[in-house]
C-alpha atoms as a PDB file:
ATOM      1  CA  UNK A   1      31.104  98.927 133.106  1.00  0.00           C
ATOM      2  CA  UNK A   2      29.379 100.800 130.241  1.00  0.00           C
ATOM      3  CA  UNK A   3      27.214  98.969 127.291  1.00  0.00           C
ATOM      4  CA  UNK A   4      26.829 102.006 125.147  1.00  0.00           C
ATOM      5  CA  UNK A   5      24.905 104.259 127.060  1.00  0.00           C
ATOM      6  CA  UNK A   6      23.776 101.940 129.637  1.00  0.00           C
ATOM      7  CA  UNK A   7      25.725 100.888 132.430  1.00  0.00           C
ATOM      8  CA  UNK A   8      26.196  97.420 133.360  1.00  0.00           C
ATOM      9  CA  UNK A   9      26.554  95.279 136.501  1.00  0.00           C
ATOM     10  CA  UNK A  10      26.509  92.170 138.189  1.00  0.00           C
ATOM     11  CA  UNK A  11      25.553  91.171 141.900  1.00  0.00           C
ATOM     12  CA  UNK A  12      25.216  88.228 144.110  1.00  0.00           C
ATOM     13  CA  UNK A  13      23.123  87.417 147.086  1.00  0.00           C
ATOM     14  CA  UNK A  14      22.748  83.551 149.206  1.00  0.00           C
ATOM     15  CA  UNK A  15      19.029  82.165 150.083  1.00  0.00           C
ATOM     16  CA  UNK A  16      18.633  79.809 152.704  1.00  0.00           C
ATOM     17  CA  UNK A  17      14.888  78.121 153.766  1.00  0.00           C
ATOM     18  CA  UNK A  18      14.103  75.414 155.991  1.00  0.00           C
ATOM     19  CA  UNK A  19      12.988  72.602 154.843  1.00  0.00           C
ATOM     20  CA  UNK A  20       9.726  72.261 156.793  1.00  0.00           C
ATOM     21  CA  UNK A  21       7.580  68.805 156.799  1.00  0.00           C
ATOM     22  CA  UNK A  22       4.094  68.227 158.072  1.00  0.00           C
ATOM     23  CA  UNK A  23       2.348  65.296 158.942  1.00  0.00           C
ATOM     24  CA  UNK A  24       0.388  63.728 156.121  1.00  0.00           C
ATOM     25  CA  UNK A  25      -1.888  60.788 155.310  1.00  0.00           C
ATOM     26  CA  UNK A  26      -2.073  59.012 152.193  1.00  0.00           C
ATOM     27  CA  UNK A  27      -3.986  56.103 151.609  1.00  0.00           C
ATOM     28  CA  UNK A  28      -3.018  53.244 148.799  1.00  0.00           C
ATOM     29  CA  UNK A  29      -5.382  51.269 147.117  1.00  0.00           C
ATOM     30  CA  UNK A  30      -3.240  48.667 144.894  1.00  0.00           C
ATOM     31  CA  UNK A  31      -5.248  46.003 142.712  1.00  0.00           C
ATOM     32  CA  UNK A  32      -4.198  42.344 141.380  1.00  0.00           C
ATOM     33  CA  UNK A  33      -4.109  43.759 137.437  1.00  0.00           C
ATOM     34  CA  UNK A  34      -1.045  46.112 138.701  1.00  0.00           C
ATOM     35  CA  UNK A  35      -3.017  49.460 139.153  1.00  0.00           C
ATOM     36  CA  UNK A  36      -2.557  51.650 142.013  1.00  0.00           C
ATOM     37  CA  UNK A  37      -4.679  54.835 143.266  1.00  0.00           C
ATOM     38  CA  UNK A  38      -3.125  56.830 145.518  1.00  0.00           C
ATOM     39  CA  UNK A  39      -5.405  59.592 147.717  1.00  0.00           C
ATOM     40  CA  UNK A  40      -4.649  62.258 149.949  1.00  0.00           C
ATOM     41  CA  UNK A  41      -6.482  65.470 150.632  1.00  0.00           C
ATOM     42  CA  UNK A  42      -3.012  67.720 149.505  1.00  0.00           C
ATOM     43  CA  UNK A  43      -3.707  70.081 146.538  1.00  0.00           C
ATOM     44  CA  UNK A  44      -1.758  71.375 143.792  1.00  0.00           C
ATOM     45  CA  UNK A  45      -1.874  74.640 143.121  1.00  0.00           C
ATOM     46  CA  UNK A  46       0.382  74.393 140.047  1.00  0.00           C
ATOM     47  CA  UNK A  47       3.490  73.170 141.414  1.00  0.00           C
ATOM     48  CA  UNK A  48       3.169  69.475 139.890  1.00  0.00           C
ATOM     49  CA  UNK A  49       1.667  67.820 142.709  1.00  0.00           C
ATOM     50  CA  UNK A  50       0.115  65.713 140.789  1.00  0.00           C
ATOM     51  CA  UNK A  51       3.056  64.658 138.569  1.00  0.00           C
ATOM     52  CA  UNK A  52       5.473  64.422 141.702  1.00  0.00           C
ATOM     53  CA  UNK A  53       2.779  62.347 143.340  1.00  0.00           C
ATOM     54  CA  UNK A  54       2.560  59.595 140.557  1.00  0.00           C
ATOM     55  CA  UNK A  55       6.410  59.540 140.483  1.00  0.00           C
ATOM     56  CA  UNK A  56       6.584  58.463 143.905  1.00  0.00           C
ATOM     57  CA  UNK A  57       4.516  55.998 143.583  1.00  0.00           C
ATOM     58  CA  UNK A  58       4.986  54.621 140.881  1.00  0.00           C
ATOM     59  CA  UNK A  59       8.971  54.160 141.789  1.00  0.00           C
ATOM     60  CA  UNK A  60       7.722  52.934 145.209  1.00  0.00           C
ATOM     61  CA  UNK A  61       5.139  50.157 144.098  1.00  0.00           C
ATOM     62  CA  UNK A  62       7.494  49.196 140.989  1.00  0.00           C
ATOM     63  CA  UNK A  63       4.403  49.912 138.681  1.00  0.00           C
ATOM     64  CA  UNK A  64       4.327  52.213 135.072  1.00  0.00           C
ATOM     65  CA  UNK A  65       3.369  55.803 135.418  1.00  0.00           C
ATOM     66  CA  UNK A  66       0.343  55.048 134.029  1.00  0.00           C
ATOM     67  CA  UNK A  67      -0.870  52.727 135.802  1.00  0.00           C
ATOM     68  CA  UNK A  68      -1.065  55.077 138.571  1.00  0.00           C
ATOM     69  CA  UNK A  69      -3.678  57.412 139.449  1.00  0.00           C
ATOM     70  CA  UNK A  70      -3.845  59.999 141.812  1.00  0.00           C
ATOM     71  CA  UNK A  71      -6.656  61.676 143.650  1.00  0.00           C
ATOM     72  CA  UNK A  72      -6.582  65.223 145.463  1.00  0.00           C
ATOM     73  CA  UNK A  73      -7.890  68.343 146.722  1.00  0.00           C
ATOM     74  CA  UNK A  74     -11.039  67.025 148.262  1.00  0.00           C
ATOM     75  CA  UNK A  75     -11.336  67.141 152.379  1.00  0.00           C
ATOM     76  CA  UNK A  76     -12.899  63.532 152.423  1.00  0.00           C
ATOM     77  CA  UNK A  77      -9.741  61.946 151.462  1.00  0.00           C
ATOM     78  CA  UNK A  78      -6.505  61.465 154.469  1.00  0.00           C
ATOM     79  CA  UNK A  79      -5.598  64.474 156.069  1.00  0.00           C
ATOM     80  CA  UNK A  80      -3.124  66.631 154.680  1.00  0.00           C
ATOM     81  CA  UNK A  81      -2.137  70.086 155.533  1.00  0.00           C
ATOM     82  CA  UNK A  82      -2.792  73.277 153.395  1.00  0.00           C
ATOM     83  CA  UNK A  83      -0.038  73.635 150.499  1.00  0.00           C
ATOM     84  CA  UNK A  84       2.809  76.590 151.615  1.00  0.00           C
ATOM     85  CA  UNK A  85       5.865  76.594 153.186  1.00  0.00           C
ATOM     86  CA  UNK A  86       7.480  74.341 150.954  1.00  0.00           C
ATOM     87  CA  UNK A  87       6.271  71.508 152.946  1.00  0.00           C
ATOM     88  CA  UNK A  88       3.718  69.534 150.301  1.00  0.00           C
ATOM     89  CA  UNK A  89       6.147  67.770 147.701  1.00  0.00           C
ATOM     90  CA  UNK A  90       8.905  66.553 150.691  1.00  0.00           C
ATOM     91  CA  UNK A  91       5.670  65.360 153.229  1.00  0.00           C
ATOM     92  CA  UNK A  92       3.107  63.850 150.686  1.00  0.00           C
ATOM     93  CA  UNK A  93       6.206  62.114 148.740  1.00  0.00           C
ATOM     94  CA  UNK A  94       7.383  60.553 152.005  1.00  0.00           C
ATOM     95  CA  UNK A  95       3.728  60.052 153.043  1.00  0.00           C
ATOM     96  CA  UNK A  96       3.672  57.582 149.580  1.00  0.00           C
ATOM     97  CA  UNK A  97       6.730  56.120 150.987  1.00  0.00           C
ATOM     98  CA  UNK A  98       5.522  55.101 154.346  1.00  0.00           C
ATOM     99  CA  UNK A  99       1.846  53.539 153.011  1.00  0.00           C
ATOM    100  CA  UNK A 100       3.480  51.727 150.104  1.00  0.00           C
ATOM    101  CA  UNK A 101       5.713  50.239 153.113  1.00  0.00           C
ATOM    102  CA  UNK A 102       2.607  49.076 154.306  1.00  0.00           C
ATOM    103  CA  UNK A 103       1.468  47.504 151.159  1.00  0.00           C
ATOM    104  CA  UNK A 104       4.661  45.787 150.418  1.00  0.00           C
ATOM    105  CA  UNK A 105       4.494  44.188 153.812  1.00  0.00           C
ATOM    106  CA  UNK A 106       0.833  42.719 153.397  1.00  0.00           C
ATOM    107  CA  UNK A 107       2.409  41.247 149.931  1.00  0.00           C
ATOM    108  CA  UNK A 108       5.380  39.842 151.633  1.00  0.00           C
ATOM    109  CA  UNK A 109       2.741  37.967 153.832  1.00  0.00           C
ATOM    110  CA  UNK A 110       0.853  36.785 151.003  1.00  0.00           C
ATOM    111  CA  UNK A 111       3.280  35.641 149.177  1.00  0.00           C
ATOM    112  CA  UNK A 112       4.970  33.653 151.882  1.00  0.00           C
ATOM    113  CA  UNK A 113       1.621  31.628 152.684  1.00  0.00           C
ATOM    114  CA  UNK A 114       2.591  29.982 148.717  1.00  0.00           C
ATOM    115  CA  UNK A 115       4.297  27.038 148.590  1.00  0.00           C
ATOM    116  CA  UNK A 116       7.886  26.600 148.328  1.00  0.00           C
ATOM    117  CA  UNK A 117       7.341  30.404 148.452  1.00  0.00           C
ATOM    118  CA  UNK A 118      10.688  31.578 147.249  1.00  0.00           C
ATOM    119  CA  UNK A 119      10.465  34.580 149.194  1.00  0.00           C
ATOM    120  CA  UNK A 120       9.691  32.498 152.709  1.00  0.00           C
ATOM    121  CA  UNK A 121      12.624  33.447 154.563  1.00  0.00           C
ATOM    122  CA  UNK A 122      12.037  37.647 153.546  1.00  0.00           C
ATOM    123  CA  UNK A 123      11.471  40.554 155.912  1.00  0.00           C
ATOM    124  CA  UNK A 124      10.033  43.586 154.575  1.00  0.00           C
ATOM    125  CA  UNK A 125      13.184  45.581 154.035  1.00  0.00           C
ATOM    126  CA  UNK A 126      14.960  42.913 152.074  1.00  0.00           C
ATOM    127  CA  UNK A 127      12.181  43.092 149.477  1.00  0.00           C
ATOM    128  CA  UNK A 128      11.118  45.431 147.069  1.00  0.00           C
ATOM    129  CA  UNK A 129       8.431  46.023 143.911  1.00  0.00           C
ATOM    130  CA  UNK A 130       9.730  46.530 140.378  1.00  0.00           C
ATOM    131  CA  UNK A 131       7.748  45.471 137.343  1.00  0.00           C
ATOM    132  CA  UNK A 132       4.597  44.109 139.046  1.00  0.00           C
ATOM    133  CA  UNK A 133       6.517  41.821 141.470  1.00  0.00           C
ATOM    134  CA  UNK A 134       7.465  41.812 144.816  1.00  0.00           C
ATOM    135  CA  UNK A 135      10.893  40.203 144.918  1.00  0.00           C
ATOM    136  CA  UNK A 136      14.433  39.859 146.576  1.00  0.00           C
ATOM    137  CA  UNK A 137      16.523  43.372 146.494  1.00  0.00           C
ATOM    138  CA  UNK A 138      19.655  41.061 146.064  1.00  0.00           C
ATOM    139  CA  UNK A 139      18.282  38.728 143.534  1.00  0.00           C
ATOM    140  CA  UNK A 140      15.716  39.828 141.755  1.00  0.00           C
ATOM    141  CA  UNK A 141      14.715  36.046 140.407  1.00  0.00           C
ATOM    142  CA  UNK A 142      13.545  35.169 143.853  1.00  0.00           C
ATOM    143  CA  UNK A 143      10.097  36.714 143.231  1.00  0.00           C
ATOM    144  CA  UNK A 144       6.641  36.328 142.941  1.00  0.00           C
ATOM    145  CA  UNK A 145       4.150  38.657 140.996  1.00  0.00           C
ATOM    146  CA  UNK A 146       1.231  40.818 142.669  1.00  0.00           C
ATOM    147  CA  UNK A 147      -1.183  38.761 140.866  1.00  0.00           C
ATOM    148  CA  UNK A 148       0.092  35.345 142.383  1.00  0.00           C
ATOM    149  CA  UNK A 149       0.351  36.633 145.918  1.00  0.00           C
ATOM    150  CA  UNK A 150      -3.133  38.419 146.187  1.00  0.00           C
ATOM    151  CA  UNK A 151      -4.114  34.853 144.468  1.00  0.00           C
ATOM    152  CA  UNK A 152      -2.985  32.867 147.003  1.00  0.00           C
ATOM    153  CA  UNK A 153      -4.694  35.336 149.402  1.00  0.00           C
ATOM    154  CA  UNK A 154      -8.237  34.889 147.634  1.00  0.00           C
ATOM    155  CA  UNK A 155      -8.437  39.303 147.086  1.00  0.00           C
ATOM    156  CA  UNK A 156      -7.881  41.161 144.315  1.00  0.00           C
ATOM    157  CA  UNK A 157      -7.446  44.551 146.292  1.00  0.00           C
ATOM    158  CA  UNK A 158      -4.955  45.922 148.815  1.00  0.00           C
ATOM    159  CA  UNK A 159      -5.807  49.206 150.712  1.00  0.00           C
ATOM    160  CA  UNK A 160      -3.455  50.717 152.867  1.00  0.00           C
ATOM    161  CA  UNK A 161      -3.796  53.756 154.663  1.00  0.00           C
ATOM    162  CA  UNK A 162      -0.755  55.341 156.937  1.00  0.00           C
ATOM    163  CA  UNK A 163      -0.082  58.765 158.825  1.00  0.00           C
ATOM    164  CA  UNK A 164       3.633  60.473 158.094  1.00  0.00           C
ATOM    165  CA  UNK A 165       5.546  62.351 161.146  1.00  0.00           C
ATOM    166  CA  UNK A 166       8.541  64.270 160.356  1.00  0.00           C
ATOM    167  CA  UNK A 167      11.506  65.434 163.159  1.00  0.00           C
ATOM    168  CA  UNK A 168      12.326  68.936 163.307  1.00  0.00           C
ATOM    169  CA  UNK A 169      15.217  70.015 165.316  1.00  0.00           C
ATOM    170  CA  UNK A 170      18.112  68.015 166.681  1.00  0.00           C
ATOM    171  CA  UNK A 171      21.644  68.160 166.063  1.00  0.00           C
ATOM    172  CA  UNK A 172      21.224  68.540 162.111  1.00  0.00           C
ATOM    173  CA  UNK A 173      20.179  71.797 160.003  1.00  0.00           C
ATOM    174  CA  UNK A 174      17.362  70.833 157.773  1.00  0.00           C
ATOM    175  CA  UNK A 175      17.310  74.042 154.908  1.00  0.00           C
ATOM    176  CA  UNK A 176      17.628  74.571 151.029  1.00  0.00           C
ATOM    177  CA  UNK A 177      20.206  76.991 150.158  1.00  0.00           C
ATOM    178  CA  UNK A 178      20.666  79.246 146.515  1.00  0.00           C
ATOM    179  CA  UNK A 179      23.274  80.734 145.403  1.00  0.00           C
ATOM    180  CA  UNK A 180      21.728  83.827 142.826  1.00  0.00           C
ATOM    181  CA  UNK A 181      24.036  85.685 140.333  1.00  0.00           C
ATOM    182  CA  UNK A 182      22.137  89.131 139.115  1.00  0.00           C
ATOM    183  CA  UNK A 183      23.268  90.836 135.892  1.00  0.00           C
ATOM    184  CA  UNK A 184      21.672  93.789 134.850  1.00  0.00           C
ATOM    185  CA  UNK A 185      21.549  97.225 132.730  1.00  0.00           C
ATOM    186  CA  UNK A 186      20.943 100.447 133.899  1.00  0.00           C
ATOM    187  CA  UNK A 187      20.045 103.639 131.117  1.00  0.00           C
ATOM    188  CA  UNK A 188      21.890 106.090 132.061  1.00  0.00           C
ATOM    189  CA  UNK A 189      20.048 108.866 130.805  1.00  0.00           C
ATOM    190  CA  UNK A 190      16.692 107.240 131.731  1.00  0.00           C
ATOM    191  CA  UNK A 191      17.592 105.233 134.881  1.00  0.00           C
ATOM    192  CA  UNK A 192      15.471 102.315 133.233  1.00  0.00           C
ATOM    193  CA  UNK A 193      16.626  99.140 134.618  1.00  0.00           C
ATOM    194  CA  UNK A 194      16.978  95.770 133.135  1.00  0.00           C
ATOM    195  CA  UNK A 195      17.580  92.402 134.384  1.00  0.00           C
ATOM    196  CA  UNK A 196      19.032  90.880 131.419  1.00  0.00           C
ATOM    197  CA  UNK A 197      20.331  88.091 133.273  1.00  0.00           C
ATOM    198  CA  UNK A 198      20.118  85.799 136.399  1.00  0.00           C
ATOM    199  CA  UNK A 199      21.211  82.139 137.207  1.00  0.00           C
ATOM    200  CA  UNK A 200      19.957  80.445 140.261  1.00  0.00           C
ATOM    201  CA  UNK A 201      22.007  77.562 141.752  1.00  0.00           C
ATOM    202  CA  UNK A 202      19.580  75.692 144.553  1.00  0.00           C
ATOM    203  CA  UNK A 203      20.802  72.717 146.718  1.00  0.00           C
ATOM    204  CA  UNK A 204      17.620  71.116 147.511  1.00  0.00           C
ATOM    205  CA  UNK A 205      17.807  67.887 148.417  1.00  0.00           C
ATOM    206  CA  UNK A 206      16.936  64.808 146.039  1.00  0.00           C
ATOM    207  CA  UNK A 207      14.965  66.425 142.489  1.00  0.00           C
ATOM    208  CA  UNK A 208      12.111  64.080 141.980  1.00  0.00           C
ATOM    209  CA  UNK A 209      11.328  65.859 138.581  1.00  0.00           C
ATOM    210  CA  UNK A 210      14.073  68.339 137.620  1.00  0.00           C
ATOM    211  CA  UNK A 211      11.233  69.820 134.344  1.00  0.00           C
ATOM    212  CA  UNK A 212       8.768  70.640 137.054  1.00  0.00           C
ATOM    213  CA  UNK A 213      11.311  71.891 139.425  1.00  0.00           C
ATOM    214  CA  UNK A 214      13.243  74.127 137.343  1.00  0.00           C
ATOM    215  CA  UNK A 215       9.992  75.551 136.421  1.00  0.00           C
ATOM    216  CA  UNK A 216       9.072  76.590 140.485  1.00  0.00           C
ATOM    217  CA  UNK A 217      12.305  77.941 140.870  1.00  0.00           C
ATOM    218  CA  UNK A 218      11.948  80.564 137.175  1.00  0.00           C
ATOM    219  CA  UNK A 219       8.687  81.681 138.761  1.00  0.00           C
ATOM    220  CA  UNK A 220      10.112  82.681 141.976  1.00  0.00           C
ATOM    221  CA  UNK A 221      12.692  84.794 139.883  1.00  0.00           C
ATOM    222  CA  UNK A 222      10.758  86.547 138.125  1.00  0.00           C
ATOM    223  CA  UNK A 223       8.780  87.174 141.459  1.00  0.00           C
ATOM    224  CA  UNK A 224      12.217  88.119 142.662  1.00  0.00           C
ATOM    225  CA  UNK A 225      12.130  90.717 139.876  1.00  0.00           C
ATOM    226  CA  UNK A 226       8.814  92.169 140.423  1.00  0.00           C
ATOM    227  CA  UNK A 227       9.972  92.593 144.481  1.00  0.00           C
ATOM    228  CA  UNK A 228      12.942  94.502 143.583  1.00  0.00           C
ATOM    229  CA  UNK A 229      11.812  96.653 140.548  1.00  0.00           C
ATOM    230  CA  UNK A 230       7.931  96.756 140.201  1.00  0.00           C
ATOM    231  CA  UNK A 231       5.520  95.709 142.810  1.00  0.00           C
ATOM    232  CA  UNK A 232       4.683  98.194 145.610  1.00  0.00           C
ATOM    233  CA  UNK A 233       1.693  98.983 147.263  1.00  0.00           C
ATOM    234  CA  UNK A 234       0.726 102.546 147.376  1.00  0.00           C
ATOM    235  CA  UNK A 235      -1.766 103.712 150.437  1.00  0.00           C
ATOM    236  CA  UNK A 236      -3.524 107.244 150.856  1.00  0.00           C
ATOM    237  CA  UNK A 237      -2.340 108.171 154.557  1.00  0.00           C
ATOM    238  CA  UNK A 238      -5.384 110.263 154.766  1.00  0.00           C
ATOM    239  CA  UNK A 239      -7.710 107.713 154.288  1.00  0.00           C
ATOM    240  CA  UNK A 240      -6.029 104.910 154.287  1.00  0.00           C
ATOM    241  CA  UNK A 241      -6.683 103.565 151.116  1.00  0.00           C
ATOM    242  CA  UNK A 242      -4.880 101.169 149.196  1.00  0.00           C
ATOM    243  CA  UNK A 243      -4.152 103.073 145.644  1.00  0.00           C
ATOM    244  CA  UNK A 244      -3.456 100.484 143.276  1.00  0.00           C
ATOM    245  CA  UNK A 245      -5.578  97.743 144.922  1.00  0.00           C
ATOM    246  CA  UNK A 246      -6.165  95.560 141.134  1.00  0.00           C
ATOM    247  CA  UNK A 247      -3.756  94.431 138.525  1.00  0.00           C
ATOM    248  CA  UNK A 248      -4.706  97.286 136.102  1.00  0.00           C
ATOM    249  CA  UNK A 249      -2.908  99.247 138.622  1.00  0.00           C
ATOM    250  CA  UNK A 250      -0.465  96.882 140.317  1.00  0.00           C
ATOM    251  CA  UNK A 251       2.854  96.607 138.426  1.00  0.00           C
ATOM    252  CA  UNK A 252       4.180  92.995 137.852  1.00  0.00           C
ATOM    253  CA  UNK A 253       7.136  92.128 135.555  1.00  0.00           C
ATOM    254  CA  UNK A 254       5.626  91.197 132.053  1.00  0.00           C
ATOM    255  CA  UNK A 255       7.307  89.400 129.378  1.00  0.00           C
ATOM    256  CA  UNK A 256       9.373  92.207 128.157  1.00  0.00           C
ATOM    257  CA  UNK A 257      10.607  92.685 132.135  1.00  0.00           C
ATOM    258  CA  UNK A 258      11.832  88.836 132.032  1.00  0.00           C
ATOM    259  CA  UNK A 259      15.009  87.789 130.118  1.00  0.00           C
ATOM    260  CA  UNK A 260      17.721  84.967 130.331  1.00  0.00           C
ATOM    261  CA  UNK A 261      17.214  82.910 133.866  1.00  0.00           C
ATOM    262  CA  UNK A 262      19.044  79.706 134.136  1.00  0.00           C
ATOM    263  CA  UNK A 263      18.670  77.283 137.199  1.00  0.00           C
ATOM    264  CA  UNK A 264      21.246  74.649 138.210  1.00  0.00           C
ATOM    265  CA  UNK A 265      20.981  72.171 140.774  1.00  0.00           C
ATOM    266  CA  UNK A 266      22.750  70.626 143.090  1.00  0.00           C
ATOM    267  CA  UNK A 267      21.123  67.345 143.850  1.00  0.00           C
ATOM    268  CA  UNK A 268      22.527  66.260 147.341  1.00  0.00           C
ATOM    269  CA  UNK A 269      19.758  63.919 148.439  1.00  0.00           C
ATOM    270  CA  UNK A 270      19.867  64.533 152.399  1.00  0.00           C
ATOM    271  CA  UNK A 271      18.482  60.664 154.007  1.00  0.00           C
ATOM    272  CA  UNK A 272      19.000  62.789 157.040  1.00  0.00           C
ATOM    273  CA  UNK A 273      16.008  64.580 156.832  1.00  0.00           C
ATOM    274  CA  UNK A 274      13.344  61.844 155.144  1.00  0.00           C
ATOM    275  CA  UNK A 275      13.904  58.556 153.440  1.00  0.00           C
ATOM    276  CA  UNK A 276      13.587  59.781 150.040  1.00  0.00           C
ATOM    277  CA  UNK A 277      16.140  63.102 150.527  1.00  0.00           C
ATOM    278  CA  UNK A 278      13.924  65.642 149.152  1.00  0.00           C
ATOM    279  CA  UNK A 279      13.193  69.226 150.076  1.00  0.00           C
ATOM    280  CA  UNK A 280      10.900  71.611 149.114  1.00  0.00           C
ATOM    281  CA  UNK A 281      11.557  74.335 146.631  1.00  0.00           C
ATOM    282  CA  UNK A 282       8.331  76.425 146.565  1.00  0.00           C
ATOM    283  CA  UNK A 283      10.108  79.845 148.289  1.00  0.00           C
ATOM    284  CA  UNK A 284      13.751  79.216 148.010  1.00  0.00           C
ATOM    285  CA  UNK A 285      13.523  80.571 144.158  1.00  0.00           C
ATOM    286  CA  UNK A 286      12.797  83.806 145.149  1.00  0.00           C
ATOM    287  CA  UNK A 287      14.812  83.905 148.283  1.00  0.00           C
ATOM    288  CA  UNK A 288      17.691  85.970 147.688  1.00  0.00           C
ATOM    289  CA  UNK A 289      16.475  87.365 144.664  1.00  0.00           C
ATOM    290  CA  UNK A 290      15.711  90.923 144.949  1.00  0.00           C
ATOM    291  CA  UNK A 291      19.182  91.217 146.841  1.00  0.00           C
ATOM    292  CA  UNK A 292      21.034  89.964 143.757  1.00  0.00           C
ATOM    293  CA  UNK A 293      19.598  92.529 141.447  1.00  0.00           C
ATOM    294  CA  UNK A 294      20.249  95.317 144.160  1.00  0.00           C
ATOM    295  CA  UNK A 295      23.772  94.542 144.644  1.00  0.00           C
ATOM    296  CA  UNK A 296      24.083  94.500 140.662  1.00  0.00           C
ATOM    297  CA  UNK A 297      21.944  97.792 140.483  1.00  0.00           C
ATOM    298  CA  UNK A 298      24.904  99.150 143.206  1.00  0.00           C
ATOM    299  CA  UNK A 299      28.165  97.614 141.184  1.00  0.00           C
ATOM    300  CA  UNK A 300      26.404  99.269 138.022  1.00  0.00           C
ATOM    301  CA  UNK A 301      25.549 102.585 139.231  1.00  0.00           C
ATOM    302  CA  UNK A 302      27.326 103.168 142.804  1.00  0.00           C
ATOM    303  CA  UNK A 303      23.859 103.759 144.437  1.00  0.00           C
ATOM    304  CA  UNK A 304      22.839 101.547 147.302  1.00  0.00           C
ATOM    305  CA  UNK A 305      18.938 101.549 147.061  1.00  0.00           C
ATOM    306  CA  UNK A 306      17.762  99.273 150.208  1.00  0.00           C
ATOM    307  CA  UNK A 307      14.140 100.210 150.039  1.00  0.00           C
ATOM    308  CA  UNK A 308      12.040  98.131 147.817  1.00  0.00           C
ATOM    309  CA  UNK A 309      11.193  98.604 144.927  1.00  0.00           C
ATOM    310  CA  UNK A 310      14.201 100.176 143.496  1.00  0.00           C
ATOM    311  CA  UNK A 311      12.583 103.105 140.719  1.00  0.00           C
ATOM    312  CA  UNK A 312      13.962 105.840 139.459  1.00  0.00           C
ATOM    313  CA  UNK A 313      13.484 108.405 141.954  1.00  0.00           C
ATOM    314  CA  UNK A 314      15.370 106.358 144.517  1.00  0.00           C
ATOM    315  CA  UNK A 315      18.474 105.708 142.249  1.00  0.00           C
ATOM    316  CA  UNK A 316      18.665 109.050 141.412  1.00  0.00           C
ATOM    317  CA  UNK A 317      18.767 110.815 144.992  1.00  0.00           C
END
């Protein structure tokens, strides 16, 4: 299809991941005034590890946001493994999970050394926190607050540390999938391409924060970009030297390079894979990507380029 004088098309390509957990410690330290701190040795590279992390717990220990805080990225606190794979938000969110099980149980036996506890004849899955209370998931009257049960213990501090383990394997596929819809616009006097348009569709599991999420998945498309238009390393085959070895000299899409990217999800929380149904998202968004814009770079211009990047010497052979 012709725009003028550039020519316009539109491609498709599928992205599937695996969901990969590690095993992870997180330790809980919950007071009687209905604060939490929550520590694990994970980092956040600037993925919202820190926001996901106070989600979690917050929704687990039925306390405000803010009356969470977490602590990270120092290798005194519980064991974690190194951020990649997509592995940190699905294993440190579960990792919250499993110590603020912990907790909830030392409550339960707190509160049911009160008298005329009303929570006597409890086990720890038929309770739950919400608002500062551990009470009854059926009837949230029969309660008691976190105050009155560490009261009746004579503390004012729970600490709780646990280690997560994950399953891999068995008779169930545990991946992300994308679905990525390319359109772009090709000069056809200068061969210039544009991506003037992509929409990513990811089925990730259970979105703890979709603001934080969406924004993962818009960087890896505009990394998608750079890997099918820009970035290349060059090497001297005589003395093997990398060429453009800095980013004065490295091309990576700019502002002008990025245009309209949308991101949909599908949120199919998967209680096969962890309690909570999450996934990871970290390499999905670029997954799939760079094939997108190549099969919309071949409906536009009837060239199939399949060496990365695609520039204008390739197109034009």
């Amino acid at each position: 299809m012709r725009d003028g004088s550039e020519l316009v098309g539109w491609g498709m390509a599928t992205g599937v991941w695996e969901a990969l957990q590690m095993p992870i410690a997180v330790r809980i330290a919950l007071t009687a005034n209905g604060h939490a701190e929550v520590s694990c040795a994970t980092s956040d590279i600037g993925t919202g590890t820190y926001t996901i992390m106070a989600q979690v717990a917050a929704e687990m220990l039925g306390l405000p946001l803010d009356n969470v805080t977490i602590r990270l990225g120092d290798s005194s606190l519980p064991q974690s493994p190194v951020e990649g794979g997509s592995w940190i938000a699905a294993s440190v969110s579960n990792g919250i999970v499993t110590t603020s099980a912990a907790i909830r149980e030392r409550l339960l036996r707190l509160a049911q050394q009160m008298p005329n506890s009303p929570l006597a004849d409890m086990t720890v899955d038929r309770v739950a926190l919400a608002d500062g209370r551990l009470a009854s998931r059926q009837d949230a009257a029969r309660g008691v607050s976190i105050a009155e049960a560490m009261r009746q213990g004579g503390i004012d501090r729970i600490e709780e540390e646990r280690t997560t383990t994950f399953e891999h394997g068995g008779s169930h596929a545990h991946n992300t999938h994308s679905a990525i819809f390319a359109e772009v616009k090709v000069d056809e006097q200068l061969g210039v391409i544009r991506v003037t348009r992509v929409v990513s569709a990811v089925a990730a599991g259970r979105i703890l924060n979709t603001k934080t999420a969406s924004s993962q998945i818009i960087g890896g498309v505009v990394w998608g970009i750079g890997m099918a238009l820009h970035e290349e390393t060059l090497i001297d085959h005589t003395f093997g030297r990398i060429m453009n070895a800095d980013i004065a000299e490295y091309h990576v899409p700019v502002h002008a390079d990025v245009h309209d990217i949308k991101v949909i999800f599908v949120d199919e929380p998967d209680d096969r894979v962890n309690p909570l149904g999450v996934k990871g998202l970290g390499e999905i968004g670029i997954v799939g990507v760079a094939a997108a814009i190549a099969n919309a770079v071949y409906h536009a211009t009837g060239t199939r380029v399949r060496d990365l990047p695609i520039t204008l010497d390739k197109l034009l052979r």
